[in-house]
N, C-alpha and C. Protein backbone atom coordinates (compact mmCIF):
# COMPACT_ATOMS: atom_id res chain seq x y z
N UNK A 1 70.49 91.85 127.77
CA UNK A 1 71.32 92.21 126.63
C UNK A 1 70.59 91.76 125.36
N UNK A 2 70.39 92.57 124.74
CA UNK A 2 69.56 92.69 123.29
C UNK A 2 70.81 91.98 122.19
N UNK A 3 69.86 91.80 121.13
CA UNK A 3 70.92 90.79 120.13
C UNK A 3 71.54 91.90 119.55
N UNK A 4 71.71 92.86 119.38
CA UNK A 4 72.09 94.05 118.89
C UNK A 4 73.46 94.23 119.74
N UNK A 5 73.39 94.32 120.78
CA UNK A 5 74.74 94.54 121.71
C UNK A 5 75.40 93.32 121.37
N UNK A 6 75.04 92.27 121.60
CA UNK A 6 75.86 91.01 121.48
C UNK A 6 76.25 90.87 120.10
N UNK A 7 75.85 91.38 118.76
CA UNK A 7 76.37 91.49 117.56
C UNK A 7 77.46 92.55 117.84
N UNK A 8 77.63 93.44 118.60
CA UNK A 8 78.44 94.46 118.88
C UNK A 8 79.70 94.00 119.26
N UNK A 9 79.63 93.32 120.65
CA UNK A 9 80.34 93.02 120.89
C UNK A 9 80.79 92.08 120.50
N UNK A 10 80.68 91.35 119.59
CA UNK A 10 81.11 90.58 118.88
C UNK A 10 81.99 90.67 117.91
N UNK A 11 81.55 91.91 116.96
CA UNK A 11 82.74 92.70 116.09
C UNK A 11 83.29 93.30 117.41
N UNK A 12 83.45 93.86 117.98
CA UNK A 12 84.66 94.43 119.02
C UNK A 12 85.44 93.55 119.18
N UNK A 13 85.05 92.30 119.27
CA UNK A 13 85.87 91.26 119.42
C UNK A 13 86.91 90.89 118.47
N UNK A 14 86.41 90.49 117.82
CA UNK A 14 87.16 89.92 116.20
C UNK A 14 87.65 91.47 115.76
N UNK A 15 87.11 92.71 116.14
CA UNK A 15 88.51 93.73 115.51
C UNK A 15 89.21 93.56 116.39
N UNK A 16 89.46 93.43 117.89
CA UNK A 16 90.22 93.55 118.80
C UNK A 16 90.74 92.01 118.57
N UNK A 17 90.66 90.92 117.96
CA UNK A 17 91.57 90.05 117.79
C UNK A 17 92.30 90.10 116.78
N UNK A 18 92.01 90.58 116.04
CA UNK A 18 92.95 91.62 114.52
C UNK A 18 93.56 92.07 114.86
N UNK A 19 93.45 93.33 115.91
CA UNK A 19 94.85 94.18 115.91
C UNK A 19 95.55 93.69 116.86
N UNK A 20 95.11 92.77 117.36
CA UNK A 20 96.30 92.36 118.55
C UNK A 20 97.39 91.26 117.61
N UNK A 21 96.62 90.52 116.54
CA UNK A 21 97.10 90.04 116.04
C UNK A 21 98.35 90.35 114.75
N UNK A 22 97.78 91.51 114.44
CA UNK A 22 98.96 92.90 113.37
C UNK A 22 99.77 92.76 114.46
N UNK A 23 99.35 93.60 115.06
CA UNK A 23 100.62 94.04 116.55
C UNK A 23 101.55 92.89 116.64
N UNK A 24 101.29 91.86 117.36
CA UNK A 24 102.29 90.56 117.70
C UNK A 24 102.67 90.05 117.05
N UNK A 25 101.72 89.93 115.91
CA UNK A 25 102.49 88.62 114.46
C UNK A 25 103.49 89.39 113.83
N UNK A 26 104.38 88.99 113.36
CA UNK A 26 105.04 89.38 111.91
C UNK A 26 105.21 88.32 111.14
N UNK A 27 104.36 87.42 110.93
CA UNK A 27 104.13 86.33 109.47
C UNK A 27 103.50 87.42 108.84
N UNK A 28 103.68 87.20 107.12
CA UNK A 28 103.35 88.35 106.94
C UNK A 28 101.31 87.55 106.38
N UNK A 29 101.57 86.11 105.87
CA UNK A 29 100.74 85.65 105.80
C UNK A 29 99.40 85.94 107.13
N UNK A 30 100.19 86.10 108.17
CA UNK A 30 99.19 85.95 109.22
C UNK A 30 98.55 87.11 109.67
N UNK A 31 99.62 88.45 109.28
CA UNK A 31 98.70 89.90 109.35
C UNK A 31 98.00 89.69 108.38
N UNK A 32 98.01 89.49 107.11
CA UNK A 32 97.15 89.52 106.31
C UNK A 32 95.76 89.07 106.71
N UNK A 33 95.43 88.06 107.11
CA UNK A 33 94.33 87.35 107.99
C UNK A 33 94.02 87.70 108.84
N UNK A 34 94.54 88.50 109.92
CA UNK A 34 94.31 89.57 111.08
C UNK A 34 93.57 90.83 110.37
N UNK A 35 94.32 91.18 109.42
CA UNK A 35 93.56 92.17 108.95
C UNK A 35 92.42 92.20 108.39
N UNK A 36 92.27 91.35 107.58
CA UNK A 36 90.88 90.89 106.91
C UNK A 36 89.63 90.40 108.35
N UNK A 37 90.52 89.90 109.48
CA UNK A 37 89.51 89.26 110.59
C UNK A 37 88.82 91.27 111.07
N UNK A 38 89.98 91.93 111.13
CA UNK A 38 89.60 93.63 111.84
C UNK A 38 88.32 93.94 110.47
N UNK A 39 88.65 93.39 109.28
CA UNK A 39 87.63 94.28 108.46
C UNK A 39 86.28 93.64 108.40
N UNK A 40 86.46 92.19 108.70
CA UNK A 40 84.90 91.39 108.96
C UNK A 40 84.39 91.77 110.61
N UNK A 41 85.07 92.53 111.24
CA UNK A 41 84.88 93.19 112.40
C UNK A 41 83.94 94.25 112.31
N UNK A 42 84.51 95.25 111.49
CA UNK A 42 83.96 96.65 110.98
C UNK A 42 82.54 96.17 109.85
N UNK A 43 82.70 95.24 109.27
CA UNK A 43 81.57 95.08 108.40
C UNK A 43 80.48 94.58 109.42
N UNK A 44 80.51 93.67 110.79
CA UNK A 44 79.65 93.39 111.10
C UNK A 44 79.04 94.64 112.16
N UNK A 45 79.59 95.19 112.40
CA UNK A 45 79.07 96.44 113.15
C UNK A 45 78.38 97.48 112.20
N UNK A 46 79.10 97.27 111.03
CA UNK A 46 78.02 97.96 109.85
C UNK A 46 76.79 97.73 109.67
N UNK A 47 76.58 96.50 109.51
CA UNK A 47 75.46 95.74 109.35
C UNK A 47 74.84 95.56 110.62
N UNK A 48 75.03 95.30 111.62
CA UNK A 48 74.38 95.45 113.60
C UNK A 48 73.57 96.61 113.42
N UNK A 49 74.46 97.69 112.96
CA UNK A 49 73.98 99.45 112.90
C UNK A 49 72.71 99.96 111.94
N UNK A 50 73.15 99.25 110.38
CA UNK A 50 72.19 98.60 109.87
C UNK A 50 70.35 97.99 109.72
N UNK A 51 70.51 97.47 110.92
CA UNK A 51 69.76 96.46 110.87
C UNK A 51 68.83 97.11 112.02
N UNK A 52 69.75 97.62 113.03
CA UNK A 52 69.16 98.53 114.09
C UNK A 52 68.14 99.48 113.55
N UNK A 53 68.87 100.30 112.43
CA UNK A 53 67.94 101.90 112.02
C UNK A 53 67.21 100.94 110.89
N UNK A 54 67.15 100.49 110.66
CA UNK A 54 66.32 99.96 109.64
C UNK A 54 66.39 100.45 108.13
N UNK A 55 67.64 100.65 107.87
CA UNK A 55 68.20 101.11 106.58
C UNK A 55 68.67 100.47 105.35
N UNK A 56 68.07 100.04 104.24
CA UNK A 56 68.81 99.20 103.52
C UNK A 56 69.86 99.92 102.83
N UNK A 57 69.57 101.17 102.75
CA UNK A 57 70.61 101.72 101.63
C UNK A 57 72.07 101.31 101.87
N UNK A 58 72.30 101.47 103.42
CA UNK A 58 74.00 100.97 103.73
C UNK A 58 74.05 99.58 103.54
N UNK A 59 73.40 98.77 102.90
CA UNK A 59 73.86 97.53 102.43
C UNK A 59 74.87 97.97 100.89
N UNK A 60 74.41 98.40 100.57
CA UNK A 60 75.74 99.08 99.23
C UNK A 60 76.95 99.20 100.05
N UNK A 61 77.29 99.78 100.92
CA UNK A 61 78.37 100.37 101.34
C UNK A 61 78.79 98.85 101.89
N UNK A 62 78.33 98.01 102.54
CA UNK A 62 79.38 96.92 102.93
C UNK A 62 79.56 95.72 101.91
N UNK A 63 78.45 95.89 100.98
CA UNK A 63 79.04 94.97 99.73
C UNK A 63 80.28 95.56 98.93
N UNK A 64 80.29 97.34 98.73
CA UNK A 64 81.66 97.92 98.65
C UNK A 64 82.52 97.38 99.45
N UNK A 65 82.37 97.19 100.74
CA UNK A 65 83.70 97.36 101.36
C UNK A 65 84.10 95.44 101.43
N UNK A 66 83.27 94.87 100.86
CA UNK A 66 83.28 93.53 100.63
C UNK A 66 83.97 93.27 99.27
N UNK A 67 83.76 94.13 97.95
CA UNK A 67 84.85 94.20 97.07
C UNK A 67 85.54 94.32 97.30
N UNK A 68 85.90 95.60 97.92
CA UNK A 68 87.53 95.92 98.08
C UNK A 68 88.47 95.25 99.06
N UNK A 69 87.52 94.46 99.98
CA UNK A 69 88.29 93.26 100.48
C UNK A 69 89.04 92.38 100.05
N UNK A 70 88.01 92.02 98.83
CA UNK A 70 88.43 91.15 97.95
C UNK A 70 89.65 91.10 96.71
N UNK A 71 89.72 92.50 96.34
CA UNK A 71 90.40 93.34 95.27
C UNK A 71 91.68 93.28 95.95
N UNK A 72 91.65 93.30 97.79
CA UNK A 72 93.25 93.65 98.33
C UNK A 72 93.54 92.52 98.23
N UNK A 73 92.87 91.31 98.81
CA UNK A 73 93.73 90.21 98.77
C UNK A 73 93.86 89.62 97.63
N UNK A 74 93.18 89.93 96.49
CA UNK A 74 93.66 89.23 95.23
C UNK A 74 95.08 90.14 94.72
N UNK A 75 95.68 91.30 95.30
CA UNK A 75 96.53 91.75 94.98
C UNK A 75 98.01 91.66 95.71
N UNK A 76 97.26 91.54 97.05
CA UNK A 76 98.29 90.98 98.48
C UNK A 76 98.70 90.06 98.09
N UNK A 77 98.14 89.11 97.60
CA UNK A 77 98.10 87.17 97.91
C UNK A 77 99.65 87.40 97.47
N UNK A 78 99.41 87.23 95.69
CA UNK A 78 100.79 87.37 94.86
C UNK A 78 101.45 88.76 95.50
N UNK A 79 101.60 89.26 96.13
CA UNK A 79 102.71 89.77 96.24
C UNK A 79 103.58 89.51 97.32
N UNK A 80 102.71 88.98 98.30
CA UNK A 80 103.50 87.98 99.33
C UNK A 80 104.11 87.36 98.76
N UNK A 81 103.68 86.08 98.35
CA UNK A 81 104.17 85.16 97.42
C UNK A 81 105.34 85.27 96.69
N UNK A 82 105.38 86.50 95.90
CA UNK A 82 106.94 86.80 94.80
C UNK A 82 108.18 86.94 96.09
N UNK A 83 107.27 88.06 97.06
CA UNK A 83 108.37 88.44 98.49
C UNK A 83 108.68 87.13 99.21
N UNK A 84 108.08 86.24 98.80
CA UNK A 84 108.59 84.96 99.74
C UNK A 84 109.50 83.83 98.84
N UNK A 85 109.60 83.81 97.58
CA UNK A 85 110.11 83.55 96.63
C UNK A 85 111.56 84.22 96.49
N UNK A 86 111.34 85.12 96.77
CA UNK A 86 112.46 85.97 96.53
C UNK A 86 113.54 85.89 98.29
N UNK A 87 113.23 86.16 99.13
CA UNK A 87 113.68 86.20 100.70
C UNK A 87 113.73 84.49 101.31
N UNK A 88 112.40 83.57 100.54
CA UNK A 88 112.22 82.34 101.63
C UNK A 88 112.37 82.41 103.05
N UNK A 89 111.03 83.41 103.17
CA UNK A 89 110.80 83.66 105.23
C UNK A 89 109.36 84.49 104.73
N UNK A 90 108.91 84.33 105.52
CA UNK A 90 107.64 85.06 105.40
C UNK A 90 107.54 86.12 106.84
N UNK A 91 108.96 86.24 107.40
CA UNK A 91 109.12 87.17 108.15
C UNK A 91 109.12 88.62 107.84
N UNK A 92 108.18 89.38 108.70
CA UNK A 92 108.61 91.21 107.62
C UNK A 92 109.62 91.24 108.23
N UNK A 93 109.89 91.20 109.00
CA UNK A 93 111.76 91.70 109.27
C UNK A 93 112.88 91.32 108.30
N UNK A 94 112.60 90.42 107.64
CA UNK A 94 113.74 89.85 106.52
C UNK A 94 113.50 90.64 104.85
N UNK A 95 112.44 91.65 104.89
CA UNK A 95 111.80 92.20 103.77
C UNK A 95 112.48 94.26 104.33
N UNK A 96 113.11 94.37 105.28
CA UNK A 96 113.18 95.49 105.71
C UNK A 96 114.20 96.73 104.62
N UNK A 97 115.00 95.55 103.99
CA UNK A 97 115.97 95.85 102.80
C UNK A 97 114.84 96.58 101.57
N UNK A 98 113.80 96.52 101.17
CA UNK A 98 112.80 96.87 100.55
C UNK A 98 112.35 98.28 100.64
N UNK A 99 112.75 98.81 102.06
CA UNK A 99 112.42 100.57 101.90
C UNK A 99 112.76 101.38 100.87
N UNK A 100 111.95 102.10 101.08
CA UNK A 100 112.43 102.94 99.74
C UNK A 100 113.24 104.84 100.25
């Protein structure tokens, strides 16, 4: 097994501990962190893929997708936060009144 597969399976891993973790959790703090674990999942298979073809140009594309990582949770953070302020539970089930 080449270091290439084992970088593979490695993001398979950590996305597949993300979504198991969306799926089961409902903290909402804790999907949040599941989710971000699925997108450092997808970035490292970017970069495995990367590194394989010998391409620098897709290094742009995961420093993009490394902003906009960043951009969600600086926008998530506080809005958890007001929703937990407001409810005191960080349960989504107690936020269900919120549909629109």
């Amino acid at each position: 097994m080449d270091k290439h597969q084992l970088l593979l399976w490695l993001a398979i891993a950590l996305f597949s501990l993300g979504l198991l973790g969306v799926i089961v959790r409902r903290n909402a703090l804790i999907m949040l962190m599941c989710m971000e674990l699925m997108l450092n999942g997808v970035n490292l298979s970017l970069i495995t893929f990367l590194h394989q073809n010998g391409a620098a140009a897709g290094g742009v594309l995961v420093f993009l997708v490394f902003v906009v990582a960043t951009a969600e949770i600086a926008i998530a953070i506080p809005i958890v936060l007001l929703l937990v302020r407001r409810k005191r539970s960080l349960d989504l089930d107690a936020f269900s009144d919120l549909q629109g």
